[in-house]
Protein backbone atom coordinates (compact mmCIF):
# COMPACT_ATOMS: atom_id res chain seq x y z
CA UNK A 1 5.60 -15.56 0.37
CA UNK A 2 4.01 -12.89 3.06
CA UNK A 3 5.42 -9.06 2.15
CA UNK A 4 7.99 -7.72 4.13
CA UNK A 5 6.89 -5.24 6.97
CA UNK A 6 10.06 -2.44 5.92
CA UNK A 7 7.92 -2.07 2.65
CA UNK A 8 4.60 -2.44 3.60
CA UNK A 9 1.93 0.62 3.50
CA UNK A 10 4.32 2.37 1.47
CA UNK A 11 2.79 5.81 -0.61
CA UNK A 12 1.97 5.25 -3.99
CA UNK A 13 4.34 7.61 -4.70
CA UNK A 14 7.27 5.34 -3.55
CA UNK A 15 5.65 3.07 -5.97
CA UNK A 16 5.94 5.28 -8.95
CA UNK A 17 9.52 5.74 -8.11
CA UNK A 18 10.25 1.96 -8.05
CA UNK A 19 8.40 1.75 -11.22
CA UNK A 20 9.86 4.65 -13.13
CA UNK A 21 13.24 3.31 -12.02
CA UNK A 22 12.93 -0.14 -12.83
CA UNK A 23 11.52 0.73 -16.05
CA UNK A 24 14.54 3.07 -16.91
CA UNK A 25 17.38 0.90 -15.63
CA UNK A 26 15.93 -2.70 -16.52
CA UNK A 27 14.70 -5.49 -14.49
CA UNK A 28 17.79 -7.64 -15.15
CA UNK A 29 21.84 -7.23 -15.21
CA UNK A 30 22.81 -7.57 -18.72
CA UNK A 31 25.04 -10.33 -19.61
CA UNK A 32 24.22 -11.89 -16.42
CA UNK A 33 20.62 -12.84 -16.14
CA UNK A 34 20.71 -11.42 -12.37
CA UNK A 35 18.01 -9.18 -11.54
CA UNK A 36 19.15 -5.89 -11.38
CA UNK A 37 20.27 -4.25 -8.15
CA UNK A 38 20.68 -0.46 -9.17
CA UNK A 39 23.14 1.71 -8.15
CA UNK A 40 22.59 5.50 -6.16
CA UNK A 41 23.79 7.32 -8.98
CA UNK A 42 22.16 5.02 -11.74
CA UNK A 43 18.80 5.88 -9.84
CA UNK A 44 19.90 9.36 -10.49
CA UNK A 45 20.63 9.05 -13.99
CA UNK A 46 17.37 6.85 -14.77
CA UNK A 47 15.32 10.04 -13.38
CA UNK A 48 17.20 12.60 -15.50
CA UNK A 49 16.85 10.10 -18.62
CA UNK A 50 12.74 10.03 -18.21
CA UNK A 51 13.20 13.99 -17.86
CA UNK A 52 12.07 13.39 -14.18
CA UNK A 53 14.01 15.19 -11.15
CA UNK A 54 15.73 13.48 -8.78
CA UNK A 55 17.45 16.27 -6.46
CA UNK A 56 14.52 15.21 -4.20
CA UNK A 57 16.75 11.54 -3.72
CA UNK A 58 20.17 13.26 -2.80
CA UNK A 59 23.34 14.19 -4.22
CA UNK A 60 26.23 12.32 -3.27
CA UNK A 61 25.59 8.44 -2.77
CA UNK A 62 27.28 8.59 0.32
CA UNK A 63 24.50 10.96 2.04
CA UNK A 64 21.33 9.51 -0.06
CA UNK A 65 17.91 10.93 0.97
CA UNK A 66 15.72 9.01 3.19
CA UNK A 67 13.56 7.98 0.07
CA UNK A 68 16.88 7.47 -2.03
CA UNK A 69 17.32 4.59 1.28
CA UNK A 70 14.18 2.82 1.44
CA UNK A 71 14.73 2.95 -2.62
CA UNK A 72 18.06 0.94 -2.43
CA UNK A 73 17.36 -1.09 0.02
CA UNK A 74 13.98 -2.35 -1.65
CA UNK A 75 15.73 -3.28 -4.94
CA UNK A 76 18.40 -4.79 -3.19
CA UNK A 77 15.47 -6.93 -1.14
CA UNK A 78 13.95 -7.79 -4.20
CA UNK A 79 16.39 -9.19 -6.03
CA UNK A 80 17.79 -11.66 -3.16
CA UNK A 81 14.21 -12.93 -2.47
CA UNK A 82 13.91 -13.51 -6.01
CA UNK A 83 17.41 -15.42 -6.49
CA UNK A 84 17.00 -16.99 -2.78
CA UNK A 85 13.37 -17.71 -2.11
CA UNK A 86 11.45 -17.61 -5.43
CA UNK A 87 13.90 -19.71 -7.46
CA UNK A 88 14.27 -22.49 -5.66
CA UNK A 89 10.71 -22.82 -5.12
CA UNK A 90 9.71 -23.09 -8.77
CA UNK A 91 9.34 -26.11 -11.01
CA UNK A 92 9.28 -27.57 -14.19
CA UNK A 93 6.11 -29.78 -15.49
CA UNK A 94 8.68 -33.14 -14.18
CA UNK A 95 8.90 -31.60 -10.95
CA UNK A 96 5.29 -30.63 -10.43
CA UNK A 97 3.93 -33.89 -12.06
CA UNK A 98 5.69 -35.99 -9.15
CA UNK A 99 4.54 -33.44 -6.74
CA UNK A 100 0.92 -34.08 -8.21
CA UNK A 101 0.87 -37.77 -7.95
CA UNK A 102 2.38 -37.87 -4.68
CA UNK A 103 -0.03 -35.80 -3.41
CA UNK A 104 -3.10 -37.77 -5.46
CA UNK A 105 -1.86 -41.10 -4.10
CA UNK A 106 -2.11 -39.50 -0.52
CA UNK A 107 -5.27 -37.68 -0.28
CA UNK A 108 -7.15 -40.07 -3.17
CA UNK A 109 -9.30 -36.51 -4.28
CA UNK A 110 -12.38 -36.51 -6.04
CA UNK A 111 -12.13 -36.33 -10.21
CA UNK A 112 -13.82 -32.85 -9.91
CA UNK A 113 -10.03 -31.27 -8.15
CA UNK A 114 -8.17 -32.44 -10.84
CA UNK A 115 -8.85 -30.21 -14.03
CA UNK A 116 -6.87 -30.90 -17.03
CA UNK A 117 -5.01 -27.94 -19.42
CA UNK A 118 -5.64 -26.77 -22.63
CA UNK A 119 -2.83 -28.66 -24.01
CA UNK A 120 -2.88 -31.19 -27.11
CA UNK A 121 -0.90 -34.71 -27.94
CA UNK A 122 1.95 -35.19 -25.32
CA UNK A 123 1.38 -32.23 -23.28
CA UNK A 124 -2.61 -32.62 -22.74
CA UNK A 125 -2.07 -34.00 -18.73
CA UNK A 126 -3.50 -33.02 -15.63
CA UNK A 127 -3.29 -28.80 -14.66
CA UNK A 128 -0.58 -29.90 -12.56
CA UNK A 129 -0.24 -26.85 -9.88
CA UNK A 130 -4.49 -26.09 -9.97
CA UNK A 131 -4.72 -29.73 -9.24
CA UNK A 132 -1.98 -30.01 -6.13
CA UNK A 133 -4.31 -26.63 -5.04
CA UNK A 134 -7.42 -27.96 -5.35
CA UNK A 135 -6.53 -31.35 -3.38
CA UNK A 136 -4.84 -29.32 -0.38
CA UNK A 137 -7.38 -26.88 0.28
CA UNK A 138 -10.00 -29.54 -0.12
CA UNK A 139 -7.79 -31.75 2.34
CA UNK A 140 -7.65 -29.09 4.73
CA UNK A 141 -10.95 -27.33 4.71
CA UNK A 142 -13.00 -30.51 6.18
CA UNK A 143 -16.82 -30.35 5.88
CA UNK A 144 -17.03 -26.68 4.55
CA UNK A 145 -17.89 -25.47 1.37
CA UNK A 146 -15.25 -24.04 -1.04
CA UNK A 147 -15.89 -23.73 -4.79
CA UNK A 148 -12.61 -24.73 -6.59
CA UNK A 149 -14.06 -23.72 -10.25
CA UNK A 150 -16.23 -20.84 -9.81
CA UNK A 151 -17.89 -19.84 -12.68
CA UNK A 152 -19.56 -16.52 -11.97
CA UNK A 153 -18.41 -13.12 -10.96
CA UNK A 154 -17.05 -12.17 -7.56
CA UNK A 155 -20.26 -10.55 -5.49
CA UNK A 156 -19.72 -8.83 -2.07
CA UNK A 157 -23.59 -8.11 -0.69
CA UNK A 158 -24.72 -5.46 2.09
CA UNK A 159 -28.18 -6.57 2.98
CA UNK A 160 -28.57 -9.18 0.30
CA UNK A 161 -27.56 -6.47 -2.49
CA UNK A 162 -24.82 -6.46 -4.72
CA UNK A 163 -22.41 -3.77 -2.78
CA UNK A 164 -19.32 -4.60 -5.52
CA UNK A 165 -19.02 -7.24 -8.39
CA UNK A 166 -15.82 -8.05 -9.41
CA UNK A 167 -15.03 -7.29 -13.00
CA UNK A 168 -13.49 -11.02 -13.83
CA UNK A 169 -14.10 -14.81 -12.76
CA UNK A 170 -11.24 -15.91 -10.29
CA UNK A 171 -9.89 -19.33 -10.12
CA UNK A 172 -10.89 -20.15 -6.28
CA UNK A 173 -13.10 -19.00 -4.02
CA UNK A 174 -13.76 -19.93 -0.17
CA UNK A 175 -16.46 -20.93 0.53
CA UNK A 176 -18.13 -19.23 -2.24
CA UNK A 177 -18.05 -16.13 -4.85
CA UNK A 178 -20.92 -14.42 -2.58
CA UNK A 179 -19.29 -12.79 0.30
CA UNK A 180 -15.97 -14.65 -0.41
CA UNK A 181 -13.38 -14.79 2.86
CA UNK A 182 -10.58 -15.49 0.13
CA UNK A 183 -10.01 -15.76 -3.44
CA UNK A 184 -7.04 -17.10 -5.67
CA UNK A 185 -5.51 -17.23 -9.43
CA UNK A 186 -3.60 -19.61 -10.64
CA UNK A 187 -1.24 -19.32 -13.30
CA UNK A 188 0.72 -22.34 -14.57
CA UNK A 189 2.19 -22.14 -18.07
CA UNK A 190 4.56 -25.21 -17.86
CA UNK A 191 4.58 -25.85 -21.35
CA UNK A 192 4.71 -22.00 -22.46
CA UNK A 193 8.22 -21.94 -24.65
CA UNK A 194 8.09 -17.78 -24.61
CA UNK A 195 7.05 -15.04 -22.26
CA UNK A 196 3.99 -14.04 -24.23
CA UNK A 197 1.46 -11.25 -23.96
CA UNK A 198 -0.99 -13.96 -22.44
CA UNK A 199 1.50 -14.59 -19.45
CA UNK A 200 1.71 -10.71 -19.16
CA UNK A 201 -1.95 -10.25 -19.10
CA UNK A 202 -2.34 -12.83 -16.25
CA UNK A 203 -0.23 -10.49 -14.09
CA UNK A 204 -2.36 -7.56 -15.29
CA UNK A 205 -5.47 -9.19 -14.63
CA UNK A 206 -3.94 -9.95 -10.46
CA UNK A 207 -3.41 -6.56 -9.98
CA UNK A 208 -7.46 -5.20 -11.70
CA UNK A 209 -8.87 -7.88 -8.97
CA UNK A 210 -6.46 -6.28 -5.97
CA UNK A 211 -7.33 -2.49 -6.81
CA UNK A 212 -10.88 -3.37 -6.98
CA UNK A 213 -10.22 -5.28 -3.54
CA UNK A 214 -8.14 -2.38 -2.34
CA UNK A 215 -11.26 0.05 -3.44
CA UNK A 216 -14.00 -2.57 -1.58
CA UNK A 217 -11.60 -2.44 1.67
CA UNK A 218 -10.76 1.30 1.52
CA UNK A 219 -14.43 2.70 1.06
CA UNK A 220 -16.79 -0.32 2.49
CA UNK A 221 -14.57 -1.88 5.26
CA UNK A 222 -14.66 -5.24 4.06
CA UNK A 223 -11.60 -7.27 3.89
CA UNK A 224 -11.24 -9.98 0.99
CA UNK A 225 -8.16 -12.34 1.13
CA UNK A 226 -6.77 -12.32 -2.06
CA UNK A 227 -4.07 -14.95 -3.64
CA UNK A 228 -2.37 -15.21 -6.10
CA UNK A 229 0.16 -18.57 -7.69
CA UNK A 230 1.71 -19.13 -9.86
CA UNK A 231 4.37 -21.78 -11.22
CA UNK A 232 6.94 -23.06 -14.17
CA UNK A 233 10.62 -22.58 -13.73
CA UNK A 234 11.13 -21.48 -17.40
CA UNK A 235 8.21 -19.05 -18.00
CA UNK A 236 8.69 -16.81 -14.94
CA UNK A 237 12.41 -17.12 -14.09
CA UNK A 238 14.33 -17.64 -17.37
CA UNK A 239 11.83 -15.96 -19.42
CA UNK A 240 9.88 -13.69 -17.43
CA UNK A 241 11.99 -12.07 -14.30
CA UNK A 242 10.94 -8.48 -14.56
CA UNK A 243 7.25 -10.17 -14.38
CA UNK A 244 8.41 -12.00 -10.93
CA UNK A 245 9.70 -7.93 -10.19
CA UNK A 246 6.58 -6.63 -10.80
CA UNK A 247 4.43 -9.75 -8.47
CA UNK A 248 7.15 -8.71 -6.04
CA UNK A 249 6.20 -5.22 -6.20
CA UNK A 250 1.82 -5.97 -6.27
CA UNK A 251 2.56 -7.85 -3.14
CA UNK A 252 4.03 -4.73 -1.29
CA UNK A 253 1.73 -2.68 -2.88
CA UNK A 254 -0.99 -4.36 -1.13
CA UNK A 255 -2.73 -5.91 -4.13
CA UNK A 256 -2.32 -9.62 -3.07
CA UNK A 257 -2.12 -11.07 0.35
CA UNK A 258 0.42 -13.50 -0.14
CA UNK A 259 1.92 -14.71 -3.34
CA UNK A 260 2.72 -18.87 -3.48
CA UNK A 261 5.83 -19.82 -5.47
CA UNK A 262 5.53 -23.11 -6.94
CA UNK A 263 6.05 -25.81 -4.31
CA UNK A 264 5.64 -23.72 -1.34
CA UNK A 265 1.90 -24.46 -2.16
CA UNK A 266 2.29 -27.47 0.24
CA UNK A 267 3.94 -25.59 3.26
CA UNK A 268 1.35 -22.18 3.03
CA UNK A 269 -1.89 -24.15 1.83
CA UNK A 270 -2.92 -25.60 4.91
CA UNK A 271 -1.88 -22.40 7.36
CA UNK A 272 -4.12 -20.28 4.61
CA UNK A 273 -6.75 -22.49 5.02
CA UNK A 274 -6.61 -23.22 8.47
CA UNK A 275 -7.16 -19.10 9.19
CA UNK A 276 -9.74 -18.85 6.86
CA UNK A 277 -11.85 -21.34 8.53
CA UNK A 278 -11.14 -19.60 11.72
CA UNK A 279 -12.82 -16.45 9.76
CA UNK A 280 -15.66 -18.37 8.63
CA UNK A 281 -16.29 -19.85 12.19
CA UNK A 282 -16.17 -16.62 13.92
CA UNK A 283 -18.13 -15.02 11.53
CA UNK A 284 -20.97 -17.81 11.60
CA UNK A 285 -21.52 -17.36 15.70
CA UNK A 286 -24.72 -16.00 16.54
């Protein structure tokens, strides 16, 4: 999923609204499990509850402010690409497990793309979504380099010097963590049973790597692609929708590039790779 252009280069301070809001009001209908769509004047009430003003947004909810718009019509985008485009797209471990050996039996990868999880007894299997990743970028990114399991800290280099180190390891990086045209996280928690504080901090830990990306492209000029994917049906949609709110609202912001619900791995995977090796190849002439 690319952002939508209506809420792209936004101010931060339409941010804080949408956060302040959200926070206030709650990420889902109760009783219904829906994600929550507020109203004008429950936008109005959130901002008097947190002792915040909000004569700024309008008065009457039939002449809202222009902010009070863009407001409304954001939550109201968020929630239907979350209940129409996200949903669908997830799976459960069944789901992804055929997806996996479909995908094995076509491209026949090398042991070293398929990683196994963390699990124990019936659950230890192959890291189902890292796996169909690995195999589809390797499928598509023909003789170059890409390290699928890096295991050292993101480096971008002016004149062979470190110009900015990233401050954790990433899951993917093409074709390297040097001077990296894109890098990825993956986070798969099919067996996960709760939305835990480890699920939490993976969506934390997205958004440290795209500020310190955001910083590197605001002050040095140098673009790094940045992904992040994630999949299980339970974790993030029964379990964990204000979480899929808050990706929503990091992909606006600018903090990811694209974020890569589930299946839609197999659609995006080869198109990402595709223009990154365009990248690489026009960088690399002489």
């Amino acid at each position: 999923m690319i952002p939508d252009p209506r809420f792209v280069g936004k101010p931060k301070m339409f941010w804080a609204h949408v956060r302040s809001i959200s926070e206030q009001v709650g990420y889902t209908a109760r009783g219904t499990g829906t994600v929550k769509v507020p109203s004008f004047q429950e936008i109005l009430t959130a901002m008097e509850q947190v002792g915040l003003q909000g004569g700024h947004l309008g008065v009457a909810p039939d002449h809202p402010a222009p902010l009070a718009s863009l407001l409304l019509d954001y939550f109201a985008f968020r929630a239907a690409v979350l209940q129409r485009f996200v949903e669908p797209r997830l799976m459960e471990a069944a789901a992804a497990r055929a997806l996996f050996r479909q995908l094995a039996a076509e491209l026949k990868p090398r042991s070293e793309a398929i990683p196994w999880n963390k699990q124990k007894g019936s659950k230890r299997a192959p890291a189902y979504l890292t796996a169909i990743v690995n195999m589809l970028i390797r499928a598509n990114a023909g003789t170059l380099p890409c390290d699928l399991n890096p295991r050292a800290l993101t480096t971008i280099t002016a004149g062979g010097k470190p110009l900015r180190t990233l401050a954790r390891w990433v899951d993917g990086a093409f074709p390297g963590v040097v001077n990296p045209i894109a890098v990825w996280e993956i986070k798969e928690y099919y067996y996960t049973t709760t939305f835990g504080s480890r699920v939490a901090d993976g969506v934390y830990e997205s958004l440290l790597d795209g500020m310190e990306l955001e910083e590197l492209r605001e002050h040095e000029g140098i673009d790094v692609k940045h992904y992040l994917i994630i999949d299980a049906r339970y974790t993030w949609w029964e379990c964990g929708k204000s979480y899929l709110c808050r990706i929503i609202d990091m992909l606006h912001m600018g903090y990811v590039d694209e974020v890569l619900f589930g299946r839609e791995v197999v659609e995006r995977i080869p198109v990402l790779v595709s223009a990154w090796m365009s990248i690489h190849q026009a960088k690399s002439r002489p």
